[in-house]
C-alpha atoms as a PDB file:
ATOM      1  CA  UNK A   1      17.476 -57.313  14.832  1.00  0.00           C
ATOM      2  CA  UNK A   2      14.063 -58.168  16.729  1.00  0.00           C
ATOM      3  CA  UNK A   3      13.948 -54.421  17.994  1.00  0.00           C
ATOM      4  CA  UNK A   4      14.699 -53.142  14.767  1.00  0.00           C
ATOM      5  CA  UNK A   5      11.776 -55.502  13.219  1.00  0.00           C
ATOM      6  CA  UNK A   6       9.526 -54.142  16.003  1.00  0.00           C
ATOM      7  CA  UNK A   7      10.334 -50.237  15.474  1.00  0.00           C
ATOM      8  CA  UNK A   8       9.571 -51.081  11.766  1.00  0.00           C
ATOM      9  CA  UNK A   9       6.214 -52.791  12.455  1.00  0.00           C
ATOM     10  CA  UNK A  10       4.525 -50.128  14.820  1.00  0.00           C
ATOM     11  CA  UNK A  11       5.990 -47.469  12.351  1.00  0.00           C
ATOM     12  CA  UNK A  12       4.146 -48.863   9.883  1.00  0.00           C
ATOM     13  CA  UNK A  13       1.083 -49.487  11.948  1.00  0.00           C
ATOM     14  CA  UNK A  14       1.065 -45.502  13.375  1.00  0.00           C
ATOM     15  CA  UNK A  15       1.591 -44.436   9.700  1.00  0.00           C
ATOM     16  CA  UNK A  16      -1.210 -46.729   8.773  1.00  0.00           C
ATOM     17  CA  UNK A  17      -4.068 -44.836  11.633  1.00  0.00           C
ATOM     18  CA  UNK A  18      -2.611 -41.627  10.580  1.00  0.00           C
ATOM     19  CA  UNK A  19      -3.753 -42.250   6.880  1.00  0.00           C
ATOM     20  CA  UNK A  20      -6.832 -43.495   8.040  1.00  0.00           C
ATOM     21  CA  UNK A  21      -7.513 -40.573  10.447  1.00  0.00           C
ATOM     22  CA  UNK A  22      -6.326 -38.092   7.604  1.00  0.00           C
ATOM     23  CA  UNK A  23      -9.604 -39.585   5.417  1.00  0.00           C
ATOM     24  CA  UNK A  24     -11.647 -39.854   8.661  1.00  0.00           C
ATOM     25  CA  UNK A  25     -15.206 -38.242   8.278  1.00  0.00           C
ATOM     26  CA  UNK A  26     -14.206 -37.208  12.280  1.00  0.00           C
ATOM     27  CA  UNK A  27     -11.168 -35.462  11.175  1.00  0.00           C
ATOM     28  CA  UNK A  28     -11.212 -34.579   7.159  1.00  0.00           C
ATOM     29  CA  UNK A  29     -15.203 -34.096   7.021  1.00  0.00           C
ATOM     30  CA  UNK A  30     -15.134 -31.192   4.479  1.00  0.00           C
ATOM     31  CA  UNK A  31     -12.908 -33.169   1.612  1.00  0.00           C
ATOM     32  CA  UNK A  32     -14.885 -36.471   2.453  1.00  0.00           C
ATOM     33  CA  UNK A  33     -18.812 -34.509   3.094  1.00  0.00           C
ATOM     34  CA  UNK A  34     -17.743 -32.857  -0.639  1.00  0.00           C
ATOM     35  CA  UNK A  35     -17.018 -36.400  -2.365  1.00  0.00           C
ATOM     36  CA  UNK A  36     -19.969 -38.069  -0.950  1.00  0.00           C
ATOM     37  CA  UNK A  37     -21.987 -35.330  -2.515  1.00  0.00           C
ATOM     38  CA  UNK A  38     -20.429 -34.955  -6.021  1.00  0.00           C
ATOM     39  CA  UNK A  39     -20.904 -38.813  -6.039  1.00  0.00           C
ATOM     40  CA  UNK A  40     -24.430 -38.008  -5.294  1.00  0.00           C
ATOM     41  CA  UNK A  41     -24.837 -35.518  -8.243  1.00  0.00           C
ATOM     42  CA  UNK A  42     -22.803 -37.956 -10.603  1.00  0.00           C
ATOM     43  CA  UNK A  43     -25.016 -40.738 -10.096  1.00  0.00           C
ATOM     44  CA  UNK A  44     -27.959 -38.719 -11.182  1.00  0.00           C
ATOM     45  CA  UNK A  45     -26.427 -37.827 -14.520  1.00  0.00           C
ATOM     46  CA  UNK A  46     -27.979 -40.186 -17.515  1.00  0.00           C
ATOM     47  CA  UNK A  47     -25.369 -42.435 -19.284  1.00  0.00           C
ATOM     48  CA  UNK A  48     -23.512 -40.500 -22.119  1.00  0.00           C
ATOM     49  CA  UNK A  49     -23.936 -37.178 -20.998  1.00  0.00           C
ATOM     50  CA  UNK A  50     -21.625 -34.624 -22.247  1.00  0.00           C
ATOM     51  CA  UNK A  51     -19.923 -33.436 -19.006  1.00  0.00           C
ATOM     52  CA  UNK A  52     -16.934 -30.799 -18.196  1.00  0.00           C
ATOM     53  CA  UNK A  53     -15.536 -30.790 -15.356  1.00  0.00           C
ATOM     54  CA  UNK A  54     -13.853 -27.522 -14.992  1.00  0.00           C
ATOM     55  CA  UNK A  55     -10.643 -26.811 -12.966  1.00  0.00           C
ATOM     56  CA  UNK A  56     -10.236 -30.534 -12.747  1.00  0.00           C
ATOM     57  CA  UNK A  57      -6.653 -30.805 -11.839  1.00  0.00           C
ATOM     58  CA  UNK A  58      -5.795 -33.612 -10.472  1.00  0.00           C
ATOM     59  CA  UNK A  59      -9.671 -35.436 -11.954  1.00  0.00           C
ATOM     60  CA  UNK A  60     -10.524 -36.870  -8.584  1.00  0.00           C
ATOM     61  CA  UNK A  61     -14.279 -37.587  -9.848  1.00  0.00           C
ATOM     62  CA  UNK A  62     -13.190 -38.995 -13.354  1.00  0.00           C
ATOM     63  CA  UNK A  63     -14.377 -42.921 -12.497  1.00  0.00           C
ATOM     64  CA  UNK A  64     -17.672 -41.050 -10.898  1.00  0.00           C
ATOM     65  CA  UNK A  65     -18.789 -40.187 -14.623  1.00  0.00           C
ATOM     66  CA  UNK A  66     -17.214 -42.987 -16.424  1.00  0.00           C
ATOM     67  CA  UNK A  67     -20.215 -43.730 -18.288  1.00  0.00           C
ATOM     68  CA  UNK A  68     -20.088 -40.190 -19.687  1.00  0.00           C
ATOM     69  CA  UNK A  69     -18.484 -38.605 -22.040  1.00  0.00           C
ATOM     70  CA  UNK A  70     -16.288 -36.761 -19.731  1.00  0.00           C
ATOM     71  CA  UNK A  71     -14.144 -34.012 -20.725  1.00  0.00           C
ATOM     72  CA  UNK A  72     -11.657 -31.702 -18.265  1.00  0.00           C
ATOM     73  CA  UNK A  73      -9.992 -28.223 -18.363  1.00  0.00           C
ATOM     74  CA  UNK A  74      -7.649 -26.440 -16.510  1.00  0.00           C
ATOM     75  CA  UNK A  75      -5.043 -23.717 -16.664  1.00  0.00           C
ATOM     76  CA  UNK A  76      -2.208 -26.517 -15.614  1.00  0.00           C
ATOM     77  CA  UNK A  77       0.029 -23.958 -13.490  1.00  0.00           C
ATOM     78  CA  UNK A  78       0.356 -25.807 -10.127  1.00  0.00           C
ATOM     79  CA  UNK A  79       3.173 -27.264  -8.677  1.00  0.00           C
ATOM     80  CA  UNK A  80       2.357 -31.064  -8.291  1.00  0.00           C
ATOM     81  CA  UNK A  81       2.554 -30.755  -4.388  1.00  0.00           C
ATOM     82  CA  UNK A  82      -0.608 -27.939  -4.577  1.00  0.00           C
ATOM     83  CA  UNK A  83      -2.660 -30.567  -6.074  1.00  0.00           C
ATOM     84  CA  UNK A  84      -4.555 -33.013  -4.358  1.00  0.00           C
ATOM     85  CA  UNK A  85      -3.479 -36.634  -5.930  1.00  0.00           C
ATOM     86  CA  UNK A  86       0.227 -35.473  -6.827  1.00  0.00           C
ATOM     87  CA  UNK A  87      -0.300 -34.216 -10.165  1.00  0.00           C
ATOM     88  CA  UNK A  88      -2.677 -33.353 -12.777  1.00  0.00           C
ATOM     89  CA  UNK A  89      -4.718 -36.062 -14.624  1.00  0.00           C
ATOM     90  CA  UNK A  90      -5.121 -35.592 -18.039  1.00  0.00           C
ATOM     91  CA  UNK A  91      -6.673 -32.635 -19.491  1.00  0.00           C
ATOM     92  CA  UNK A  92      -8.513 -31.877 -22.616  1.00  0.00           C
ATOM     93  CA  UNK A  93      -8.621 -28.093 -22.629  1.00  0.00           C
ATOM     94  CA  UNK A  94      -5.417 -26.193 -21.173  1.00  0.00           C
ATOM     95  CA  UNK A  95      -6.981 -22.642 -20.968  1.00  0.00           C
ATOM     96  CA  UNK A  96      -8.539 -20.218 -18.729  1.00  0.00           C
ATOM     97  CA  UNK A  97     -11.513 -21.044 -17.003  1.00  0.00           C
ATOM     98  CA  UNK A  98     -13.334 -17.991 -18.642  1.00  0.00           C
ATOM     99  CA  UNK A  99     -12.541 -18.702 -21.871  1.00  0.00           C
ATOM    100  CA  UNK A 100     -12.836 -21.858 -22.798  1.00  0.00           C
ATOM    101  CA  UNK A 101     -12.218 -22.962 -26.599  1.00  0.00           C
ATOM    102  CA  UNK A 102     -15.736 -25.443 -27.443  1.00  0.00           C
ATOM    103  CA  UNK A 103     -18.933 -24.106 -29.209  1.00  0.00           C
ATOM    104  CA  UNK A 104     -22.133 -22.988 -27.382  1.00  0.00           C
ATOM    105  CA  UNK A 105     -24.043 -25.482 -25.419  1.00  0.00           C
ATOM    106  CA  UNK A 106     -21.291 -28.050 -25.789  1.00  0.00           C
ATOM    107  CA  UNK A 107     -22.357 -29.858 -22.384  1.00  0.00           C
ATOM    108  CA  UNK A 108     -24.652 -30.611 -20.698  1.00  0.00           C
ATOM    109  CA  UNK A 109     -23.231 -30.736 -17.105  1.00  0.00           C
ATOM    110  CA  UNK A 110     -20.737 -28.937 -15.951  1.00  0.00           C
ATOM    111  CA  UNK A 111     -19.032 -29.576 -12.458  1.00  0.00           C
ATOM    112  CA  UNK A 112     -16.917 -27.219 -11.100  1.00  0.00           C
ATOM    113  CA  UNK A 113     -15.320 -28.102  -7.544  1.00  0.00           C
ATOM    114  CA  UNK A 114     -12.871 -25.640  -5.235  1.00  0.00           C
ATOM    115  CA  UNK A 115     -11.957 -23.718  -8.585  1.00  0.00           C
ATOM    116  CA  UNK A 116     -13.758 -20.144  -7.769  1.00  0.00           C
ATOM    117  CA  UNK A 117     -11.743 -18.658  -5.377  1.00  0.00           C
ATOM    118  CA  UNK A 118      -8.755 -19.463  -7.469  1.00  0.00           C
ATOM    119  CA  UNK A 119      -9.601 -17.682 -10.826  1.00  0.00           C
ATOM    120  CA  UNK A 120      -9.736 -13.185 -10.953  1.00  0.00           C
ATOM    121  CA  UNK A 121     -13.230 -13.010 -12.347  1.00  0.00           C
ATOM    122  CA  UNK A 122     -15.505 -16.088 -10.773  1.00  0.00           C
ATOM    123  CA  UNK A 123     -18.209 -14.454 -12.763  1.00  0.00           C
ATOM    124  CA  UNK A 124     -16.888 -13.917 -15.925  1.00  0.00           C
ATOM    125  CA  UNK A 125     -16.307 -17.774 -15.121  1.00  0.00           C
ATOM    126  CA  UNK A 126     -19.816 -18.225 -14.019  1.00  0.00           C
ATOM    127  CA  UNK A 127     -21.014 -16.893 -17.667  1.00  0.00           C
ATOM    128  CA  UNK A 128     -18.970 -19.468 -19.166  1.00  0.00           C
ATOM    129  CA  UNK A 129     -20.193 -21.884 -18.151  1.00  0.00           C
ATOM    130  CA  UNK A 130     -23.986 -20.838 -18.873  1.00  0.00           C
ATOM    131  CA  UNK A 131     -22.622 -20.258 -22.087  1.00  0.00           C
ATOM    132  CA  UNK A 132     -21.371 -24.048 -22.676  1.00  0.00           C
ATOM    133  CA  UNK A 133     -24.008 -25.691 -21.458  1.00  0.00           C
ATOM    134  CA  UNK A 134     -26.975 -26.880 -23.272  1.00  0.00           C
ATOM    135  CA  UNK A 135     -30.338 -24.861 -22.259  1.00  0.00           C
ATOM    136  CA  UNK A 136     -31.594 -27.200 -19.455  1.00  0.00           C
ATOM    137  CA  UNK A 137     -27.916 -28.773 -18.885  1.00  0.00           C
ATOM    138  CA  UNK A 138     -26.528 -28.420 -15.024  1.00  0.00           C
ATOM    139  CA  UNK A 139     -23.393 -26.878 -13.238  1.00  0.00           C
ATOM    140  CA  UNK A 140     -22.502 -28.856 -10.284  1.00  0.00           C
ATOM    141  CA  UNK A 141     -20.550 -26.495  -7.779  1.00  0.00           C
ATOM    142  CA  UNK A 142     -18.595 -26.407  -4.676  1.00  0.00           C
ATOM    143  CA  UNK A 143     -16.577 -23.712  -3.167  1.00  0.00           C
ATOM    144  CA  UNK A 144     -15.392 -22.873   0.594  1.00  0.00           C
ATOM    145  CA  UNK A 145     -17.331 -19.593   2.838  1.00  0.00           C
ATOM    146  CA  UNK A 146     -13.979 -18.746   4.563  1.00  0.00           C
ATOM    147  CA  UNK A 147     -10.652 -20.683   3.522  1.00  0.00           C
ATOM    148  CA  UNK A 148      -6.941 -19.865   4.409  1.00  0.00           C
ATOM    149  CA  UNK A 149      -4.483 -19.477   1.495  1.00  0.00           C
ATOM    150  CA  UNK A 150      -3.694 -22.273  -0.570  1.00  0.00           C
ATOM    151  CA  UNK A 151      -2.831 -22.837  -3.939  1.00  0.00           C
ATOM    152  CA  UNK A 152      -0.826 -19.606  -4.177  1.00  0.00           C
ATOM    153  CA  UNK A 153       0.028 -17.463  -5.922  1.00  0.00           C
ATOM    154  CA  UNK A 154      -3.872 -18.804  -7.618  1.00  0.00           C
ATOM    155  CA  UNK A 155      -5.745 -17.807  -4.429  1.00  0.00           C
ATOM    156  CA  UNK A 156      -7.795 -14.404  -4.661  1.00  0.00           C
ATOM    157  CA  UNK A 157     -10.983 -14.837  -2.603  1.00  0.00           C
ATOM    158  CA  UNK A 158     -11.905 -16.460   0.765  1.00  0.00           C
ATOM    159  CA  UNK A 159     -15.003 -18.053  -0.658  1.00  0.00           C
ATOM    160  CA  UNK A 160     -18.264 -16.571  -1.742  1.00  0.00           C
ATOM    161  CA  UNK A 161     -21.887 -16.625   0.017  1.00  0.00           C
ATOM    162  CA  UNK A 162     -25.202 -18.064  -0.371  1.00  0.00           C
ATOM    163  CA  UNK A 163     -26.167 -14.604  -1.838  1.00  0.00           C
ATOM    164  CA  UNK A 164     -23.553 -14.457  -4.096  1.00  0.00           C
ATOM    165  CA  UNK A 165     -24.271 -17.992  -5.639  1.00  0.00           C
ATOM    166  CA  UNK A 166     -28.120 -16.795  -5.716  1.00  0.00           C
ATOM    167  CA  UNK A 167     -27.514 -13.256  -7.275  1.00  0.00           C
ATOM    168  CA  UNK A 168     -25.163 -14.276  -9.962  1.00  0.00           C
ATOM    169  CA  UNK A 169     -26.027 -17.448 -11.067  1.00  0.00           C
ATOM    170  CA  UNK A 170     -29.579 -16.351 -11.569  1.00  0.00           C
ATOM    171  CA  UNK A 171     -28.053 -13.228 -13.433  1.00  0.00           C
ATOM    172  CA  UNK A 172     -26.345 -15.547 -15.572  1.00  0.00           C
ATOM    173  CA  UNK A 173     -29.160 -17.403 -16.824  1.00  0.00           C
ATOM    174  CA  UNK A 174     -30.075 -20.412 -13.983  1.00  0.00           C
ATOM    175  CA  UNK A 175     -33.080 -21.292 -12.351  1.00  0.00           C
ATOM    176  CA  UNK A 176     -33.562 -23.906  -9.611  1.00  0.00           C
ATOM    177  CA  UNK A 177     -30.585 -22.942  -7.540  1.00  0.00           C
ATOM    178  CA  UNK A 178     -29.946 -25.177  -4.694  1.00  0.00           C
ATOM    179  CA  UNK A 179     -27.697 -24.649  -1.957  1.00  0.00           C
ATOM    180  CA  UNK A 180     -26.822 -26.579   0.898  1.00  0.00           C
ATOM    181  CA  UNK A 181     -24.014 -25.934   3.503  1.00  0.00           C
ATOM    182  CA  UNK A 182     -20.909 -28.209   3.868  1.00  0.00           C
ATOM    183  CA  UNK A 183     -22.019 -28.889   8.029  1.00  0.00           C
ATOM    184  CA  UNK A 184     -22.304 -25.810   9.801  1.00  0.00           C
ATOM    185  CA  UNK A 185     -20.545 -23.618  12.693  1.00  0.00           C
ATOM    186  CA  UNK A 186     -19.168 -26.274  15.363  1.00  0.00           C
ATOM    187  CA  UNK A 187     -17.490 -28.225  11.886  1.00  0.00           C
ATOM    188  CA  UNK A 188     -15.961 -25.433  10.907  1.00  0.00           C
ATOM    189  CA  UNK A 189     -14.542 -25.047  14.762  1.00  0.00           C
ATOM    190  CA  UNK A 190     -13.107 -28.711  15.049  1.00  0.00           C
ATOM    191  CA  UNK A 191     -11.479 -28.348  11.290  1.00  0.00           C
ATOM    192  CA  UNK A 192      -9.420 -25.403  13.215  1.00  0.00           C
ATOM    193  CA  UNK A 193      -8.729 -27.087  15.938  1.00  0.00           C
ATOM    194  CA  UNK A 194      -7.028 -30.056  14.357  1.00  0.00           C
ATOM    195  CA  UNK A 195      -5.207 -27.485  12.513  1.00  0.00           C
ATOM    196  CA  UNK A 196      -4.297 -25.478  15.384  1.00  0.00           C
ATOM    197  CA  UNK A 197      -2.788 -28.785  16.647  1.00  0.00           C
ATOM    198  CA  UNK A 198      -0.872 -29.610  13.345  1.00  0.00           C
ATOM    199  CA  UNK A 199       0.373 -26.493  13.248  1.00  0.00           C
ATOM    200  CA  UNK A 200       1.367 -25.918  17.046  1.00  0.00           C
ATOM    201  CA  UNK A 201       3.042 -29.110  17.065  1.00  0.00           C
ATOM    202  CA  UNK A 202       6.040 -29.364  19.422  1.00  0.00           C
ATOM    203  CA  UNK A 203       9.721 -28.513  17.116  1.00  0.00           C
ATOM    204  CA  UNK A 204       7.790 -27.448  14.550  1.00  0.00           C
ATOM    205  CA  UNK A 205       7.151 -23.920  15.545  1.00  0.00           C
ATOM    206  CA  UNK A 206      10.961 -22.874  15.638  1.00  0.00           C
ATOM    207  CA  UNK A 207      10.866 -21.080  18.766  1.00  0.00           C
ATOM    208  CA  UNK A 208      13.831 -21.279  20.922  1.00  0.00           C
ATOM    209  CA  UNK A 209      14.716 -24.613  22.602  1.00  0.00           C
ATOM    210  CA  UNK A 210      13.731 -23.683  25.969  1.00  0.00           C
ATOM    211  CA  UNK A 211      10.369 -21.764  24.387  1.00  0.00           C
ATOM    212  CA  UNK A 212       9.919 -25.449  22.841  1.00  0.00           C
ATOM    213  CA  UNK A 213      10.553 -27.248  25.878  1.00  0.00           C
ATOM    214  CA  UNK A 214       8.194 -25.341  27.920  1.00  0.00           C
ATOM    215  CA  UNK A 215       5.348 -25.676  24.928  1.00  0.00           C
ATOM    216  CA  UNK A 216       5.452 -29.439  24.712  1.00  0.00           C
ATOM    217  CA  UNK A 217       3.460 -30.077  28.072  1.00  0.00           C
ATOM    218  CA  UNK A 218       0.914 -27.707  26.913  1.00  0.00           C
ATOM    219  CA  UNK A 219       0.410 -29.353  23.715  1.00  0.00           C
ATOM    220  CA  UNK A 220       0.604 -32.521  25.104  1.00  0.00           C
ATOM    221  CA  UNK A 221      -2.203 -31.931  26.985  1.00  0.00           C
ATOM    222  CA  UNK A 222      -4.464 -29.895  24.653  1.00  0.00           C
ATOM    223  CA  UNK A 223      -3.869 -32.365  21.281  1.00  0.00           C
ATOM    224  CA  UNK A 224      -6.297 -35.121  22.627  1.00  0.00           C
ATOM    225  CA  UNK A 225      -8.946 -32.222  23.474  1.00  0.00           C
ATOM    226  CA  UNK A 226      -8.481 -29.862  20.711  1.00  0.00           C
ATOM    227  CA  UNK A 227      -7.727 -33.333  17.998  1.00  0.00           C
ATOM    228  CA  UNK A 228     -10.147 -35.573  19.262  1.00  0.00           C
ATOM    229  CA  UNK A 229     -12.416 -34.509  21.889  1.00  0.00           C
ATOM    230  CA  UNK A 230     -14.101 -31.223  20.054  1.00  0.00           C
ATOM    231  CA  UNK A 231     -14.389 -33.135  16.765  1.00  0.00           C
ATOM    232  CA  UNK A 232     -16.914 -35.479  18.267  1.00  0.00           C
ATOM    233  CA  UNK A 233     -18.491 -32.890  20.285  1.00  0.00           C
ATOM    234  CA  UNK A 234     -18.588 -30.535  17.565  1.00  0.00           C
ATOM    235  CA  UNK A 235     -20.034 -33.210  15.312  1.00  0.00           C
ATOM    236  CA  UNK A 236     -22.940 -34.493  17.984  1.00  0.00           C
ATOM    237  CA  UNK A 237     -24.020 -30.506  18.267  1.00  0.00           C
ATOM    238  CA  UNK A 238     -23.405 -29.454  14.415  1.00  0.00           C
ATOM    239  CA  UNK A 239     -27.044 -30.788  14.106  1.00  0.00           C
ATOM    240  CA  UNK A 240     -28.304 -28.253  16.002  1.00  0.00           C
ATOM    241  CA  UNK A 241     -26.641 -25.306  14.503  1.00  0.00           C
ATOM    242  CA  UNK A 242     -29.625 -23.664  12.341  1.00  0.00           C
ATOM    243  CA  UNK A 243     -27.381 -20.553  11.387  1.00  0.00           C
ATOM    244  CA  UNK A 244     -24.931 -22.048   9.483  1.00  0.00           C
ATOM    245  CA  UNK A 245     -23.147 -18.550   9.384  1.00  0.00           C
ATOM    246  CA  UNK A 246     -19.751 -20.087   9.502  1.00  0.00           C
ATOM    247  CA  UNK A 247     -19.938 -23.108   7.567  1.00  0.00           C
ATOM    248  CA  UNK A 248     -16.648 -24.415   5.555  1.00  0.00           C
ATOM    249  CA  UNK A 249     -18.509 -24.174   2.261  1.00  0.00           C
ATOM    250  CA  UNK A 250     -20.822 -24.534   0.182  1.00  0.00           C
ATOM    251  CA  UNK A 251     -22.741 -27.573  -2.160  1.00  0.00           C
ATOM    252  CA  UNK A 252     -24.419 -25.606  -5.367  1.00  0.00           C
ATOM    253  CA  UNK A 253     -26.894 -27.122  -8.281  1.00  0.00           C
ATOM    254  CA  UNK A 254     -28.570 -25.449 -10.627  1.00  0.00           C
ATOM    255  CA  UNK A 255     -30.026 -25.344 -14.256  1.00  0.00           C
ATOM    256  CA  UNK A 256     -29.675 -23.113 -17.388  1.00  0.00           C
ATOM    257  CA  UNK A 257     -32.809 -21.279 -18.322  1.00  0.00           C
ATOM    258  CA  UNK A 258     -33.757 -22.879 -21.589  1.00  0.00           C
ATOM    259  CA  UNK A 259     -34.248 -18.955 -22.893  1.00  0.00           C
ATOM    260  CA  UNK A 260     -30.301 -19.006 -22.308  1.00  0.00           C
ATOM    261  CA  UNK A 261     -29.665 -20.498 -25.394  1.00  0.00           C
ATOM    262  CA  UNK A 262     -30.237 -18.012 -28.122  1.00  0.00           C
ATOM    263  CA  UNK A 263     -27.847 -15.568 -26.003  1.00  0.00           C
ATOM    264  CA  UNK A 264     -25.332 -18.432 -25.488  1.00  0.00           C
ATOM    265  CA  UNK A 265     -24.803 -19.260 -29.192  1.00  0.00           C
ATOM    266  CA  UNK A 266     -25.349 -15.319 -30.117  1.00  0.00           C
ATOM    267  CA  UNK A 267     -22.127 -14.704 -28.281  1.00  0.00           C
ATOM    268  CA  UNK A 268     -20.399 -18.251 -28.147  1.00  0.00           C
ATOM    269  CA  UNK A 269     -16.926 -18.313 -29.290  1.00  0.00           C
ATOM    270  CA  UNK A 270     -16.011 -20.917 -32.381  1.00  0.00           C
ATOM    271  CA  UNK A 271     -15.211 -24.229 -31.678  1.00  0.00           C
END
């Protein structure tokens, strides 16, 4: 009975650091580097704000714009286990991203996280949302540089560049385009790792017993390195990375030309 009590209690205390590690800046720093700055944007929106958060899913930044008037759409075609909290929250506009059913200039912030390289025209998306915002209003972006599959079948692109955010959102009618990299190179390295040891992990693989067997020193013995050591490293020299060239993604602002606004409403859909 005491044993029992005991394999209970450290059970619950491993699954406990796991959790903990799985939000860790060390070992999750894209997810948690992406809600620090979206909490950043949010807190520079004025109270009552009309804001859209498009491709909102599961509404992970709802409470962030709780003084707003904060609407969400999405195309609601996920399983629950592709989205991040479980399920979707509650959404306002079930349609596609590219067409979405309010009048011209309806908002006046629109944030739009990990969405693009899910939907078959990102720039017919990209228009969209110039044309719902209110001349001046803001889009508040995120999107990876290079990401594996997820989200399938939903997943079309690997992620899009800074030229690509400069060349069509300026096309589309925005000025003061900011964009700042989600950490750089030896980030992007140490997010692989861990996943190389996730992935590798010994009787997960299916290999043959004796293939297992023989793997399971190796891994033993590269997890702490690969999990642990090259995170910190990778975080202490990230500073010094001026490239950037293989960042995990990207952090995008910008504003709608106030001469956007007769073309919005000349070709906005009814509301």
């Amino acid at each position: 009975m005491l044993r029992n009590r005991v394999v209970r209690s450290m059970a619950k205390a491993l699954s406990r650091v796991r959790k903990r590690l799985a939000t860790s800046d060390l070992l999750a720093f894209n997810l948690q580097n992406r809600d620090r700055w979206v909490a950043a944007q949010a807190a520079l929106v004025p109270a009552g704000s009309r804001v859209l958060d498009v491709g909102a899913g599961s509404a992970p930044y709802r409470a962030l714009f709780s003084r707003c008037d904060y609407k969400t759409q999405d195309f609601i075609r996920l399983d629950e286990t592709q989205l991040r909290d479980g399920g979707y929250g509650e959404i306002d506009f079930v349609c596609d991203a590219a067409a979405i059913p309010v009048a011209a200039e309806s908002f006046d912030v629109v944030l739009c996280t990990e969405v693009l390289e899910h939907v078959p025209q990102p720039i017919a998306v990209i228009r969209e949302i110039a044309r719902v915002l209110a001349a001046g209003g803001r889009v508040i972006l995120t999107a990876p540089l290079g990401s594996g599959i997820h989200q399938e079948p939903y997943h079309y692109y690997g992620g899009y560049t800074p030229f690509w955010y400069g060349r069509f959102l300026a096309e589309c009618g925005f000025d003061d385009i900011s964009i700042e990299a989600n950490d750089g190179t030896f980030r992007h390295f140490s997010q692989e790792a861990i996943r190389f040891v996730r992935m590798t992990r010994p009787f997960a693989l299916g290999m043959p017993i004796f293939a297992e067997l023989a793997w399971l020193p190796f891994w033993c013995a590269l997890a702490p390195v690969l999990a642990l050591a090259v995170p910190v490293i990778a975080k202490l020299l990230d500073r010094f990375d001026r490239e950037q060239r293989f960042t995990v993604g990207y952090h995008v602002t910008a504003v709608k030309r106030a001469d956007r606004g007769s073309v919005a409403s000349h070709h906005g859909r009814p509301g």
